[in-house]
N, C-alpha and C. Protein backbone atom coordinates (compact mmCIF):
# COMPACT_ATOMS: atom_id res chain seq x y z
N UNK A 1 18.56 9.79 50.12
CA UNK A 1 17.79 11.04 50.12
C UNK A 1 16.45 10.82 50.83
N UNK A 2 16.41 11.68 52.02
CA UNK A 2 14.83 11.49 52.61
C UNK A 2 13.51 12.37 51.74
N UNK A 3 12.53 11.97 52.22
CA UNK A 3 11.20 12.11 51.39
C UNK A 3 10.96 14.00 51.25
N UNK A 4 11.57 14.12 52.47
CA UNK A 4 11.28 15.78 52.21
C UNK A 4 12.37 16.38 51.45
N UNK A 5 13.59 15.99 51.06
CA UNK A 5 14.83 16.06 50.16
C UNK A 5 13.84 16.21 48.06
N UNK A 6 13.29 14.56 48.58
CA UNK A 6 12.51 14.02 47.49
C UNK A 6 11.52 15.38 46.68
N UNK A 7 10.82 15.70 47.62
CA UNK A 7 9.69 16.67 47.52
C UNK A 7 10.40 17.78 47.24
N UNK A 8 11.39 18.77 47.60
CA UNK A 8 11.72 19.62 47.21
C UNK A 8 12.22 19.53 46.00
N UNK A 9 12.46 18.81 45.59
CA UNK A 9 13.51 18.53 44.24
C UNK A 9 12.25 18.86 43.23
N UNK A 10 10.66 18.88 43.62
CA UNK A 10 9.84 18.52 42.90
C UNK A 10 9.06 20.46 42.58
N UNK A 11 9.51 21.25 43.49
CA UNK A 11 9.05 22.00 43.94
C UNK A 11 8.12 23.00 43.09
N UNK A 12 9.02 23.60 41.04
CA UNK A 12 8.30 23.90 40.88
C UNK A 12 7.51 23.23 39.49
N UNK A 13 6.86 21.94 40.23
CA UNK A 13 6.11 21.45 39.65
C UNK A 13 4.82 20.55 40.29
N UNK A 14 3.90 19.93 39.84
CA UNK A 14 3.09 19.35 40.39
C UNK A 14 3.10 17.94 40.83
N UNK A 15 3.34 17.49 41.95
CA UNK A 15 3.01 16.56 42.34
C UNK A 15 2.21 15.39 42.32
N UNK A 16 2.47 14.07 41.36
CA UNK A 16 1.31 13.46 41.31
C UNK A 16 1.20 12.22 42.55
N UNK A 17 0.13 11.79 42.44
CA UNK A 17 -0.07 10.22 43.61
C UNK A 17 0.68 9.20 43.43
N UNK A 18 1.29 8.77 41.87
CA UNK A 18 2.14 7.88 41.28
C UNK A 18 3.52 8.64 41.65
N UNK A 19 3.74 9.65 41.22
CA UNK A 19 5.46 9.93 42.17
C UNK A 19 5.03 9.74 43.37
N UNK A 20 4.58 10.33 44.27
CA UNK A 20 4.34 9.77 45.63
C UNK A 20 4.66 8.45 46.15
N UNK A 21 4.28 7.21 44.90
CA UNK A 21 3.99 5.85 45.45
C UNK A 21 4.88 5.48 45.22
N UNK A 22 6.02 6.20 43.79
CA UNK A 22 6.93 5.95 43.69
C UNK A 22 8.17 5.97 44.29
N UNK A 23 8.27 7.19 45.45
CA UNK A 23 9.04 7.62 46.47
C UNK A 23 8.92 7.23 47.45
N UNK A 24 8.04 6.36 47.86
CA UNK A 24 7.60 5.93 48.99
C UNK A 24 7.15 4.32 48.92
N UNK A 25 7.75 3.61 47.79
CA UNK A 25 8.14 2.06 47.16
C UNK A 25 8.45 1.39 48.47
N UNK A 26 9.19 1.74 49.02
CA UNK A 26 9.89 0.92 50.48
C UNK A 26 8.80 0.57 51.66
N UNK A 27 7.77 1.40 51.66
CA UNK A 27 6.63 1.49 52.44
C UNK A 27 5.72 0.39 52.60
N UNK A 28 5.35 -0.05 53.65
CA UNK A 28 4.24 -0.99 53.76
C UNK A 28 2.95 -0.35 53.40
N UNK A 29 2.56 0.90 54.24
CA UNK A 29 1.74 1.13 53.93
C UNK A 29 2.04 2.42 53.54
N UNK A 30 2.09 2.95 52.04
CA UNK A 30 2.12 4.45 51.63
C UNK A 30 1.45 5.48 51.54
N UNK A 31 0.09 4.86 51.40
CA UNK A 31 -0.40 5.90 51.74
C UNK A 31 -1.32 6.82 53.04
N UNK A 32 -0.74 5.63 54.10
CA UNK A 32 -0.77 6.40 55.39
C UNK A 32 0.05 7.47 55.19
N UNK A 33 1.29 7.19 54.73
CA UNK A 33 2.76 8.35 55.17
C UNK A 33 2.18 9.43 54.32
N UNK A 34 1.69 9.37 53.30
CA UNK A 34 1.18 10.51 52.50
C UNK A 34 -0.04 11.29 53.01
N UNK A 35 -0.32 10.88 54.07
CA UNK A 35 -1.69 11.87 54.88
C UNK A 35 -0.96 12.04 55.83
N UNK A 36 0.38 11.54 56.09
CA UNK A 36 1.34 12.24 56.84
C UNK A 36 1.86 13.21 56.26
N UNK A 37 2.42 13.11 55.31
CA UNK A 37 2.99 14.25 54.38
C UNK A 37 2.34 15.43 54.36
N UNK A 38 0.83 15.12 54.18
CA UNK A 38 -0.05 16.28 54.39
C UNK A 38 0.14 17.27 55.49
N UNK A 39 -0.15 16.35 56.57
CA UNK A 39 -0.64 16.83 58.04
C UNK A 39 0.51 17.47 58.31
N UNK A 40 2.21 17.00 58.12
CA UNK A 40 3.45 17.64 58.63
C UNK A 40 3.39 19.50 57.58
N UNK A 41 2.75 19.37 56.23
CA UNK A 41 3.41 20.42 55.87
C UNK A 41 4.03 19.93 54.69
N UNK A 42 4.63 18.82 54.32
CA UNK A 42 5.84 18.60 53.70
C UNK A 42 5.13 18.72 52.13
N UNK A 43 3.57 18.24 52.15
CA UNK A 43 3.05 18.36 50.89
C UNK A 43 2.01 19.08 50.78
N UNK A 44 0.77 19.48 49.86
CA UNK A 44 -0.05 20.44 49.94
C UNK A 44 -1.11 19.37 48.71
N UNK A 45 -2.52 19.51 49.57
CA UNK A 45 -2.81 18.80 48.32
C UNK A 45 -3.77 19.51 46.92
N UNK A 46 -3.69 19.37 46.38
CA UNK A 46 -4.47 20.52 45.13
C UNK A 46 -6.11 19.73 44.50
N UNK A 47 -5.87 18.78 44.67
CA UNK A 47 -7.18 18.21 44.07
C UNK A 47 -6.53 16.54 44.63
N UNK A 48 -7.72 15.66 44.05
CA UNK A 48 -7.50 14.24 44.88
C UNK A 48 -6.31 13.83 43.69
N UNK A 49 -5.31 13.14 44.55
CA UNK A 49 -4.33 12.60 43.20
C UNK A 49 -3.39 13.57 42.89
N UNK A 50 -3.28 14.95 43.53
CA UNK A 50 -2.42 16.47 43.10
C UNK A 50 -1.72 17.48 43.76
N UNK A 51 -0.90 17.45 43.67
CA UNK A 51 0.08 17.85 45.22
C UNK A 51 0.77 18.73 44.74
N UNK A 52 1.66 19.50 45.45
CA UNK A 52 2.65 21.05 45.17
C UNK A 52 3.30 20.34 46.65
N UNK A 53 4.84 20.86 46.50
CA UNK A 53 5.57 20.62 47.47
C UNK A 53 5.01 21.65 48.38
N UNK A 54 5.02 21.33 49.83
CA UNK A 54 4.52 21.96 51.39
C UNK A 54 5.28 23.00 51.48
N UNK A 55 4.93 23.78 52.74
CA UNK A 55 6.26 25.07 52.80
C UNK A 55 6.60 24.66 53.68
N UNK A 56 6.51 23.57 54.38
CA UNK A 56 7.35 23.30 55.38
C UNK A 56 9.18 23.17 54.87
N UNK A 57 8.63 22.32 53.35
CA UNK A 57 9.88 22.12 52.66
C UNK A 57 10.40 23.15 51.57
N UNK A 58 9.78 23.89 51.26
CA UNK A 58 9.89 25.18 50.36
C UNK A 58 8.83 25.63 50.02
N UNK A 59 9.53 27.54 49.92
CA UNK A 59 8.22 28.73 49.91
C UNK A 59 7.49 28.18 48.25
N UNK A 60 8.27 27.76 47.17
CA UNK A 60 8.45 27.68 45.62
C UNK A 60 6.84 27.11 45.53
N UNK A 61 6.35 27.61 44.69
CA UNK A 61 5.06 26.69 44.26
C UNK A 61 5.30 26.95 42.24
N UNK A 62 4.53 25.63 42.17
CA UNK A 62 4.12 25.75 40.23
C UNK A 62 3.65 27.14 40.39
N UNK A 63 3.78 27.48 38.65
CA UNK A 63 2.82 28.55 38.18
C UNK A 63 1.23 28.26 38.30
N UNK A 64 0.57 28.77 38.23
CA UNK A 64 -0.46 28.67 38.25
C UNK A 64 -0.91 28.27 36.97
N UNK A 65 -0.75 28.84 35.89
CA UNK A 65 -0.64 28.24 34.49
C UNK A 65 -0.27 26.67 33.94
N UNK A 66 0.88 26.49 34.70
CA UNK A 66 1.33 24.93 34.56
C UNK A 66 0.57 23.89 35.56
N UNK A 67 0.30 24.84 36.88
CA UNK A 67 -1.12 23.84 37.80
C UNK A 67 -2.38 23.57 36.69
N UNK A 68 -2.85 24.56 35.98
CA UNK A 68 -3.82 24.32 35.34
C UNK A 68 -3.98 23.41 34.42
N UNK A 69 -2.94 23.43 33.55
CA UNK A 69 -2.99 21.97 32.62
C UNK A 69 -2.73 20.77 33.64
N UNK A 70 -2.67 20.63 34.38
CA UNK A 70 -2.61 19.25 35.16
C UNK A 70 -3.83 18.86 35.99
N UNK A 71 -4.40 20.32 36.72
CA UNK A 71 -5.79 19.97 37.47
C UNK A 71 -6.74 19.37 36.46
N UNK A 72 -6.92 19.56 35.12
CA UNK A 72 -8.04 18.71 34.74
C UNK A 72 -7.33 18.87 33.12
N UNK A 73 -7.76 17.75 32.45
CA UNK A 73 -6.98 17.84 31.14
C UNK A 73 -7.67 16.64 30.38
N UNK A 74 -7.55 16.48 29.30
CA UNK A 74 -7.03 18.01 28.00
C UNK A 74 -7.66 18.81 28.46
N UNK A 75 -6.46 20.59 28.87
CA UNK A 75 -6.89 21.74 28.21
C UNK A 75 -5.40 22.57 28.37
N UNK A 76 -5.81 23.81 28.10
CA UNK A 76 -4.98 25.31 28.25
C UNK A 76 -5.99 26.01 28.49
N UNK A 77 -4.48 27.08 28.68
CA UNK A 77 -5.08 28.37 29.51
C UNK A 77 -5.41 28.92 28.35
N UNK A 78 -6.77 29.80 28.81
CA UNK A 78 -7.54 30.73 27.54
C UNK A 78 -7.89 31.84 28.39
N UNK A 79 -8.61 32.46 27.17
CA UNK A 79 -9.56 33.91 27.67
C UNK A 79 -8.69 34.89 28.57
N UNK A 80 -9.48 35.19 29.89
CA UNK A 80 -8.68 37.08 30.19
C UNK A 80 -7.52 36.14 31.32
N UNK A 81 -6.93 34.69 31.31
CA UNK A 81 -6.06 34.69 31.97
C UNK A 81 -4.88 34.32 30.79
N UNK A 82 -5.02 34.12 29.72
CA UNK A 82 -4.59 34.06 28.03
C UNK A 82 -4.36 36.08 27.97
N UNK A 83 -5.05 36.42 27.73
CA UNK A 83 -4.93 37.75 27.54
C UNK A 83 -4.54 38.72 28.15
N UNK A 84 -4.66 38.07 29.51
CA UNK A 84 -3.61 39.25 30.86
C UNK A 84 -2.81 38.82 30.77
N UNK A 85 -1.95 37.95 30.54
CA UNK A 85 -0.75 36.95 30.46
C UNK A 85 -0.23 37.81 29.46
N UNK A 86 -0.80 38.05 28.13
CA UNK A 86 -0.18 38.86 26.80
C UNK A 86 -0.47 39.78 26.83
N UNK A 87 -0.70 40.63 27.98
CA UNK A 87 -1.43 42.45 28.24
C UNK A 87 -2.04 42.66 27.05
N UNK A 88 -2.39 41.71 26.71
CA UNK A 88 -3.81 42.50 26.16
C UNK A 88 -5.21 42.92 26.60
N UNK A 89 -5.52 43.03 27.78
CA UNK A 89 -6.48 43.60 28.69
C UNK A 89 -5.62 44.04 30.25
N UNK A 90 -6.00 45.08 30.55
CA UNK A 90 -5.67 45.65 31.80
C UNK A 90 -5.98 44.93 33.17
N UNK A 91 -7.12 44.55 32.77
CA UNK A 91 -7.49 43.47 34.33
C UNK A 91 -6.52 43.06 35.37
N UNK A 92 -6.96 42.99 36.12
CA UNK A 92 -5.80 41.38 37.15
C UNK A 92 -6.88 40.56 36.60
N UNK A 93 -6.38 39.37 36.70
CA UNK A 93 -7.36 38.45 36.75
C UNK A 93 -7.22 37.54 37.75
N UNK A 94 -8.55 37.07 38.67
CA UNK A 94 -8.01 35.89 39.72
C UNK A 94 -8.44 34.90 39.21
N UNK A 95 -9.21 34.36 38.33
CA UNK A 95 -9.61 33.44 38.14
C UNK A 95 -8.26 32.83 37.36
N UNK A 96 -8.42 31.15 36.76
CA UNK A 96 -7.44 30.50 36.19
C UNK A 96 -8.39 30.35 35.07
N UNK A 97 -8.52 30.48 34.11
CA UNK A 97 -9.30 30.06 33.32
C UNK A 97 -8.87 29.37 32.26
N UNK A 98 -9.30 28.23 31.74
CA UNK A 98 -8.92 27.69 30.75
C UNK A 98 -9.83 26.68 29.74
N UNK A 99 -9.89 25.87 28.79
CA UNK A 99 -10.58 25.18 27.85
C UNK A 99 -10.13 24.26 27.97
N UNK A 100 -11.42 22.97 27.61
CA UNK A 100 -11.39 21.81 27.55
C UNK A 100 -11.90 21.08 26.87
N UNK A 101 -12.04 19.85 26.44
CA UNK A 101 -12.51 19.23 25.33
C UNK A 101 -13.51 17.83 26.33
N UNK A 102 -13.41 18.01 27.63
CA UNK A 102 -14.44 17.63 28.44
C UNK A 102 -15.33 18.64 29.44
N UNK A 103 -16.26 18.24 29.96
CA UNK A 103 -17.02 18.97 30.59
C UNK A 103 -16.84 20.49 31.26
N UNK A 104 -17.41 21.04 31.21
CA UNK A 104 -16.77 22.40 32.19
C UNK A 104 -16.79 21.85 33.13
N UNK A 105 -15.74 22.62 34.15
CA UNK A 105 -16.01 22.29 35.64
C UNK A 105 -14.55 23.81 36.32
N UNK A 106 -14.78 23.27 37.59
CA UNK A 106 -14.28 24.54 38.23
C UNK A 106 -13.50 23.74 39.85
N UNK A 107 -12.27 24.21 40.08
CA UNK A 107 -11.71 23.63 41.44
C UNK A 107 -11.48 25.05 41.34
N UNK A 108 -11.92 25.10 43.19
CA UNK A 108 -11.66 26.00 43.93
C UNK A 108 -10.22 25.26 44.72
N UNK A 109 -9.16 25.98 45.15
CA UNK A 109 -7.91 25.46 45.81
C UNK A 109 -7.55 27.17 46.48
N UNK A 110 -6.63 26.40 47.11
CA UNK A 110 -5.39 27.05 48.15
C UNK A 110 -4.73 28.43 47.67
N UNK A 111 -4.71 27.77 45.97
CA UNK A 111 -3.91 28.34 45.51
C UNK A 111 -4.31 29.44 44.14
N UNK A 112 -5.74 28.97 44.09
CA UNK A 112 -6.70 29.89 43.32
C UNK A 112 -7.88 28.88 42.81
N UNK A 113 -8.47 29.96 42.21
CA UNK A 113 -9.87 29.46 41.56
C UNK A 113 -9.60 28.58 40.15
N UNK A 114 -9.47 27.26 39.37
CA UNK A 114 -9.45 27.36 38.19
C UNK A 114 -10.59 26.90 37.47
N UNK A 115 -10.99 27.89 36.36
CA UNK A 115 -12.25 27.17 36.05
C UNK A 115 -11.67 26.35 34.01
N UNK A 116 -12.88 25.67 34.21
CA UNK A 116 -12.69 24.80 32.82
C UNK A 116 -14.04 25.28 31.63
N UNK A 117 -13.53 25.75 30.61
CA UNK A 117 -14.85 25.77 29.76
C UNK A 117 -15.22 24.69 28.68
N UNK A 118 -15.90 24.56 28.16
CA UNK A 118 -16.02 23.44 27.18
C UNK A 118 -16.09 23.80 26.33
N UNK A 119 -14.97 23.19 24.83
CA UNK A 119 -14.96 23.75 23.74
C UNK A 119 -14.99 22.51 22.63
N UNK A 120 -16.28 22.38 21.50
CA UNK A 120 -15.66 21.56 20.80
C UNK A 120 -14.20 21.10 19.76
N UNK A 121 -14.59 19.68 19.52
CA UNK A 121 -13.36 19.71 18.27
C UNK A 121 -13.61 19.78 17.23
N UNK A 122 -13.07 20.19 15.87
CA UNK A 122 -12.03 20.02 15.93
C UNK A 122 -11.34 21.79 17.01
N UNK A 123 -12.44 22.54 16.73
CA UNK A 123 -11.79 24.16 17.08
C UNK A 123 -10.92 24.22 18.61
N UNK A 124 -10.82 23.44 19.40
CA UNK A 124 -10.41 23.12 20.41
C UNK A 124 -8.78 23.19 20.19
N UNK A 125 -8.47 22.27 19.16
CA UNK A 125 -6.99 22.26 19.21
C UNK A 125 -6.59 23.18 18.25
N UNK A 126 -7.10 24.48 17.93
CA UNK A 126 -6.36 25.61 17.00
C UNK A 126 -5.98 26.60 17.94
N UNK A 127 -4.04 26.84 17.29
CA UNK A 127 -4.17 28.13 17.99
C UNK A 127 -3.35 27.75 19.45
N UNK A 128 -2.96 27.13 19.65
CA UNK A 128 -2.30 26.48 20.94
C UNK A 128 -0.45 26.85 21.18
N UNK A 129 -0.42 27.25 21.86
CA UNK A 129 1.48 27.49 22.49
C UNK A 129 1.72 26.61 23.53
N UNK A 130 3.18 26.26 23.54
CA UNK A 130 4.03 25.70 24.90
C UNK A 130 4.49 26.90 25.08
N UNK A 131 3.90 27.65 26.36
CA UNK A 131 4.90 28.94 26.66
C UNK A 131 5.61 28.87 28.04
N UNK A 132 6.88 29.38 27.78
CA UNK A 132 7.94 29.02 29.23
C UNK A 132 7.29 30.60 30.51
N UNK A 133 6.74 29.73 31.25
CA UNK A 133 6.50 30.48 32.03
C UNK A 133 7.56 30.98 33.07
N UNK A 134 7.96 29.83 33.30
CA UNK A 134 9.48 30.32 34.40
C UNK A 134 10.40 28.91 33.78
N UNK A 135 11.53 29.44 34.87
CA UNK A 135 12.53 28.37 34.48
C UNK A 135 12.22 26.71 34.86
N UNK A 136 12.15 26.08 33.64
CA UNK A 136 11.87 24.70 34.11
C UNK A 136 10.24 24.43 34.04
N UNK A 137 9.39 25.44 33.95
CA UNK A 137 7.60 25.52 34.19
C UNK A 137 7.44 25.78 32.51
N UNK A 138 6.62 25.06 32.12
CA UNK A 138 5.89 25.16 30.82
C UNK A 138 4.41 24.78 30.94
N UNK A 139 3.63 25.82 30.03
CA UNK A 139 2.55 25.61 30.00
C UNK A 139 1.43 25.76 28.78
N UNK A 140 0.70 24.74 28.51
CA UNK A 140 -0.14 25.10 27.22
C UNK A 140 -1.00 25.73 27.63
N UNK A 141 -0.66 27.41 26.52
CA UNK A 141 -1.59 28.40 26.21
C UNK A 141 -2.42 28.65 25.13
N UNK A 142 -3.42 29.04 25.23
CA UNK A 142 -4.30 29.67 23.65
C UNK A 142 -2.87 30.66 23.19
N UNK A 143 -2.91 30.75 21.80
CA UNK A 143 -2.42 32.31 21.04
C UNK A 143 -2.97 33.24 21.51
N UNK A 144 -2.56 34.31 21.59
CA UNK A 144 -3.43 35.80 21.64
C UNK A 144 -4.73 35.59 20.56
N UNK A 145 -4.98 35.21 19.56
CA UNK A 145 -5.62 35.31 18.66
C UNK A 145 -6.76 34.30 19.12
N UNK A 146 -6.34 32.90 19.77
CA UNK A 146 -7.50 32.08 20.30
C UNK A 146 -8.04 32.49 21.63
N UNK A 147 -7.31 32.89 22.19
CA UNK A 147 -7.08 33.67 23.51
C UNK A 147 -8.75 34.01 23.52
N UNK A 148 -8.09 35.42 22.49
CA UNK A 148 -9.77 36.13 22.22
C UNK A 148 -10.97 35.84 21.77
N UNK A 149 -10.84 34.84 20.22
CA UNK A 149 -11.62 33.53 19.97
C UNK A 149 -12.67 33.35 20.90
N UNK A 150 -11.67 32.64 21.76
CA UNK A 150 -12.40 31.80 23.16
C UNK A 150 -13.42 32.64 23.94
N UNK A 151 -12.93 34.06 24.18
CA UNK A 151 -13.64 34.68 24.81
C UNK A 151 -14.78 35.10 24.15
N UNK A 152 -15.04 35.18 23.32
CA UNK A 152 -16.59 35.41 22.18
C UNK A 152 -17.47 34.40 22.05
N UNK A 153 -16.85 32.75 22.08
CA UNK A 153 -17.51 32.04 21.76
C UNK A 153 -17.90 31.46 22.84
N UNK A 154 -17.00 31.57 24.01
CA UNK A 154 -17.84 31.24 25.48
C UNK A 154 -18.09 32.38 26.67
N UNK A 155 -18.56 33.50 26.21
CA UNK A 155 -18.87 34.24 26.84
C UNK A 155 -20.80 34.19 26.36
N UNK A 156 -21.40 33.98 27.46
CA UNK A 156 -22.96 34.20 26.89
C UNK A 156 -23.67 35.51 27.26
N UNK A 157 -24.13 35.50 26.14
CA UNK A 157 -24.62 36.87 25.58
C UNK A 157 -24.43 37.67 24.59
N UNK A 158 -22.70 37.10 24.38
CA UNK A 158 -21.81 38.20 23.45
C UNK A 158 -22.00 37.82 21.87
N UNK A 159 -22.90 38.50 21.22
CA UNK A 159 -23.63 37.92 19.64
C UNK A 159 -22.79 39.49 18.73
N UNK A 160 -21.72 39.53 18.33
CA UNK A 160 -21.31 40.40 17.73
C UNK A 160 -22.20 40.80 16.00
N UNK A 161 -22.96 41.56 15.83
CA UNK A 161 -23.33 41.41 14.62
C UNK A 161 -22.92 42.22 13.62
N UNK A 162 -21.91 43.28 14.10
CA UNK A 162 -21.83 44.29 12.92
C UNK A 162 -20.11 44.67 13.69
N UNK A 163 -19.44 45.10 12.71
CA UNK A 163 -17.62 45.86 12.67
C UNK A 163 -17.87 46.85 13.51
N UNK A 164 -19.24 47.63 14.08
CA UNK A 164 -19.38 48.53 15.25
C UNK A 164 -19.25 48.11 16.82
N UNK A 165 -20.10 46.50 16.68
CA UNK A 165 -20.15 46.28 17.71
C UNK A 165 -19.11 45.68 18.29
N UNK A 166 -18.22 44.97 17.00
CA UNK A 166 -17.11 44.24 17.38
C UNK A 166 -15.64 45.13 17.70
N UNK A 167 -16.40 46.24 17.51
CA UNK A 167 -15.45 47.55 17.85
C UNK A 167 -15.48 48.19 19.22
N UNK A 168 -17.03 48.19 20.00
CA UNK A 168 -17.07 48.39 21.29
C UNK A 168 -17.05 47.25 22.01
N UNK A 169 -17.20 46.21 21.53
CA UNK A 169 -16.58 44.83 22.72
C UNK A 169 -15.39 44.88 22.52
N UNK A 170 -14.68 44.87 22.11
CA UNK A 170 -12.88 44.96 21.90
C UNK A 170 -12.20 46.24 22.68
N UNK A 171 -12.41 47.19 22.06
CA UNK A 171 -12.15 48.81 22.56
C UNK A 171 -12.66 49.48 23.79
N UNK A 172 -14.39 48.91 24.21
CA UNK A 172 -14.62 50.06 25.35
C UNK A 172 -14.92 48.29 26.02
N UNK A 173 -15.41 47.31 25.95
CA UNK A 173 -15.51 46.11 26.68
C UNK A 173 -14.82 45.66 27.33
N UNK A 174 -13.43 45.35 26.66
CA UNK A 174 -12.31 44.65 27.26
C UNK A 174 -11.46 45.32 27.41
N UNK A 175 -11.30 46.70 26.84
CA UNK A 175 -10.45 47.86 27.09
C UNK A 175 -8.79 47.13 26.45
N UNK A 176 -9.31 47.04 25.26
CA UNK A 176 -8.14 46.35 24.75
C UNK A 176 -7.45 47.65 23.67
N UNK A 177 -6.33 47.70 23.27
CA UNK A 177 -5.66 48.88 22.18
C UNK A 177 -5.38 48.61 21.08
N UNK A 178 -5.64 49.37 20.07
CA UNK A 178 -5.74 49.06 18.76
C UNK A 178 -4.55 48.80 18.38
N UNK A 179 -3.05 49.16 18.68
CA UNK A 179 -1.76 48.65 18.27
C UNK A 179 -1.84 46.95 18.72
N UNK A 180 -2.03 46.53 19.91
CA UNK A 180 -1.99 45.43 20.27
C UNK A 180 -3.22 44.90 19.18
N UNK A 181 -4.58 44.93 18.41
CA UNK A 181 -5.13 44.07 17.82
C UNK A 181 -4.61 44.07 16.22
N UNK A 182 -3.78 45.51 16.01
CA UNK A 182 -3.37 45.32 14.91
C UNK A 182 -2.06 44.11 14.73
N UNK A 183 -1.95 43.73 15.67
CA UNK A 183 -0.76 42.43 15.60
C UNK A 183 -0.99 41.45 15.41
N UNK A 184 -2.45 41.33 15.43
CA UNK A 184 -3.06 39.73 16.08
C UNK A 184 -3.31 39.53 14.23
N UNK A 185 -2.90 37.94 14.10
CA UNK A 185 -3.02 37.28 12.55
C UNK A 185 -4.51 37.02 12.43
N UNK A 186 -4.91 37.73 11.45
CA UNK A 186 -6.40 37.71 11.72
C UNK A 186 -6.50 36.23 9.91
N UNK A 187 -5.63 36.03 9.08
CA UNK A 187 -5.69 35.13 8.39
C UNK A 187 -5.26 33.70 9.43
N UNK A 188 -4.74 33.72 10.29
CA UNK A 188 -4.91 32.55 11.07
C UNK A 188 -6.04 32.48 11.37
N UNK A 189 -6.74 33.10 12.57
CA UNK A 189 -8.46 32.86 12.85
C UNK A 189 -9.21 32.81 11.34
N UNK A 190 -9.20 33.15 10.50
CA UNK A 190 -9.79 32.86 9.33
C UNK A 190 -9.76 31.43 8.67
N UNK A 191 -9.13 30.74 9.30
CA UNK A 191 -8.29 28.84 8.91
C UNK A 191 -9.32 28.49 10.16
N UNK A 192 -9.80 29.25 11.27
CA UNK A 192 -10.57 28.21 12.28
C UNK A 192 -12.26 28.29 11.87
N UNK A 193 -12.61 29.34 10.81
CA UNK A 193 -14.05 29.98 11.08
C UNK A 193 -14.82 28.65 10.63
N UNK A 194 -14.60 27.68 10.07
CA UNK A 194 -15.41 26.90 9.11
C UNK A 194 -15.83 26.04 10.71
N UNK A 195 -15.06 26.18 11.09
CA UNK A 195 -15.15 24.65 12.67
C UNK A 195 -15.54 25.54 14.16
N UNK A 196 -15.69 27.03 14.21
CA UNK A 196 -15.74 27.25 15.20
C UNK A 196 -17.30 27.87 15.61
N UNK A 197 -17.36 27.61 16.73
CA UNK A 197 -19.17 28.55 17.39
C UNK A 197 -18.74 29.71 16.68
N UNK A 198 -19.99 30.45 17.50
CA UNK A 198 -20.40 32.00 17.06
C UNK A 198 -19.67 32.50 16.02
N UNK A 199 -19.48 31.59 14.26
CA UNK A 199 -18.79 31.83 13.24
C UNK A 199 -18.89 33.46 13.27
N UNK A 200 -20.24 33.94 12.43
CA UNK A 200 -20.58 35.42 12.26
C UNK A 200 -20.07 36.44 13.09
N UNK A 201 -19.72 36.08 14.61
CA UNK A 201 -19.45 37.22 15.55
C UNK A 201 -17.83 37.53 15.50
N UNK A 202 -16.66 35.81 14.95
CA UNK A 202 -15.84 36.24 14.79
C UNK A 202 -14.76 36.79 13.80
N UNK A 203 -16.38 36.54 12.58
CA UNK A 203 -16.13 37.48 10.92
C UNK A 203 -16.29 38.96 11.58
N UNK A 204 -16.81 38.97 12.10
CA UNK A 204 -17.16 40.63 12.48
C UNK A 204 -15.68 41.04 13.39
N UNK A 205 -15.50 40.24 14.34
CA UNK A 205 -13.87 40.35 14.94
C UNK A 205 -12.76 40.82 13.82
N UNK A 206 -12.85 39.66 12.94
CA UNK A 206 -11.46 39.56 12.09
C UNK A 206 -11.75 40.79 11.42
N UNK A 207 -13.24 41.13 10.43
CA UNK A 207 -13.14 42.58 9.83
C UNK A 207 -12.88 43.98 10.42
N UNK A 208 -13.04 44.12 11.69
CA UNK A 208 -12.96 45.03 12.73
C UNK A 208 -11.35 45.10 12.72
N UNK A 209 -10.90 44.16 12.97
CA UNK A 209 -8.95 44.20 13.30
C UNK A 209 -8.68 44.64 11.77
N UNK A 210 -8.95 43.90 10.80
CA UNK A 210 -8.59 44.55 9.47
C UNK A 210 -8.54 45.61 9.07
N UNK A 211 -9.77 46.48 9.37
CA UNK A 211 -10.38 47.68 8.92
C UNK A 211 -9.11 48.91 9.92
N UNK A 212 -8.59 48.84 11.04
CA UNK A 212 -7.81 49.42 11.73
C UNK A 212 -6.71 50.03 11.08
């Protein structure tokens, strides 16, 4: 099987530098051929060390969701790309957005913007899905319920203090619908409040969904 055979087989997933070195074992020097790989098309590179098969060799790319847990990690996808994902906000969203338990940071690529927020632990790991994005693509997501979490506690500015206000950031803010928040387990987020930021703003969340 030749290298561009190799690469397609890989297509909808991410490419690392170690499969690379691994496919290319026979090589004196490998990673010349891999700035060949580049230059022909056959690979695409996403960050240093991070590749998507080329279109020279197929149109197929990862989800964008499953790129994201790999461009920088530990994290998942959160906030309005968590919440457009579960229509619970109308938006498009272009950004990739997701949480991390290291630094924020942000890659701009080919293939979109993804940014990283910083969230401590333990509240970091509550609230987490493997969701099948396509066939064969999996990706760790926030819940709908951390989803939104996330978005309160790393959005600056947003100090919810009263079941009114947590009623017009939800309803006229994010343009979110009251059937969709009446779903959301508001005794789950109640298991994260002891460990998470802006505690008070997301007592005011959980009483707001209750009161509905």
């Amino acid at each position: 099987m030749d290298i561009n055979q190799m690469v397609r087989q890989y297509s909808s997933q991410p490419i690392t530098h170690q499969l690379l070195m691994s496919f290319l074992k026979d090589y004196k020097r490998p990673n010349d051929k891999i700035r060949a790989l580049k230059s022909e098309g056959v690979i695409e590179s996403i960050k240093k060390g991070l590749y998507v098969a080329g279109s020279k060799v197929t149109p197929s790319k990862p989800e964008n969701g499953l790129l994201a847990n790999h461009i920088y990690g530990p994290s998942y996808v959160s906030m309005d790309t968590a919440l457009a994902y579960y229509g619970l906000i109308p938006e498009r969203v272009y950004e990739i957005t997701s949480m991390t338990i290291k630094a924020s940071k942000e890659f701009t690529t080919h293939l979109g913007i993804f940014t990283y927020t910083h969230l401590p632990l333990p509240y970091y790991a509550f609230g987490l899905n493997r969701i099948e994005l396509s066939s064969d693509q999996y990706a760790i997501f926030a819940s709908p319920e951390k989803a939104l979490c996330d978005k309160i506690v790393s959005t600056s500015g947003i100090v919810l203090r009263s079941i009114t206000q947590a009623s017009a950031y939800l309803l006229e803010n994010l343009r979110m619908e009251e059937h969709s928040l009446k779903d959301m387990n508001t005794d789950m987020i109640n298991t994260w409040l002891m460990d998470a930021p802006k505690k008070e703003s997301l007592i005011m969340v959980m009483k707001m969904i209750q009161n509905l």
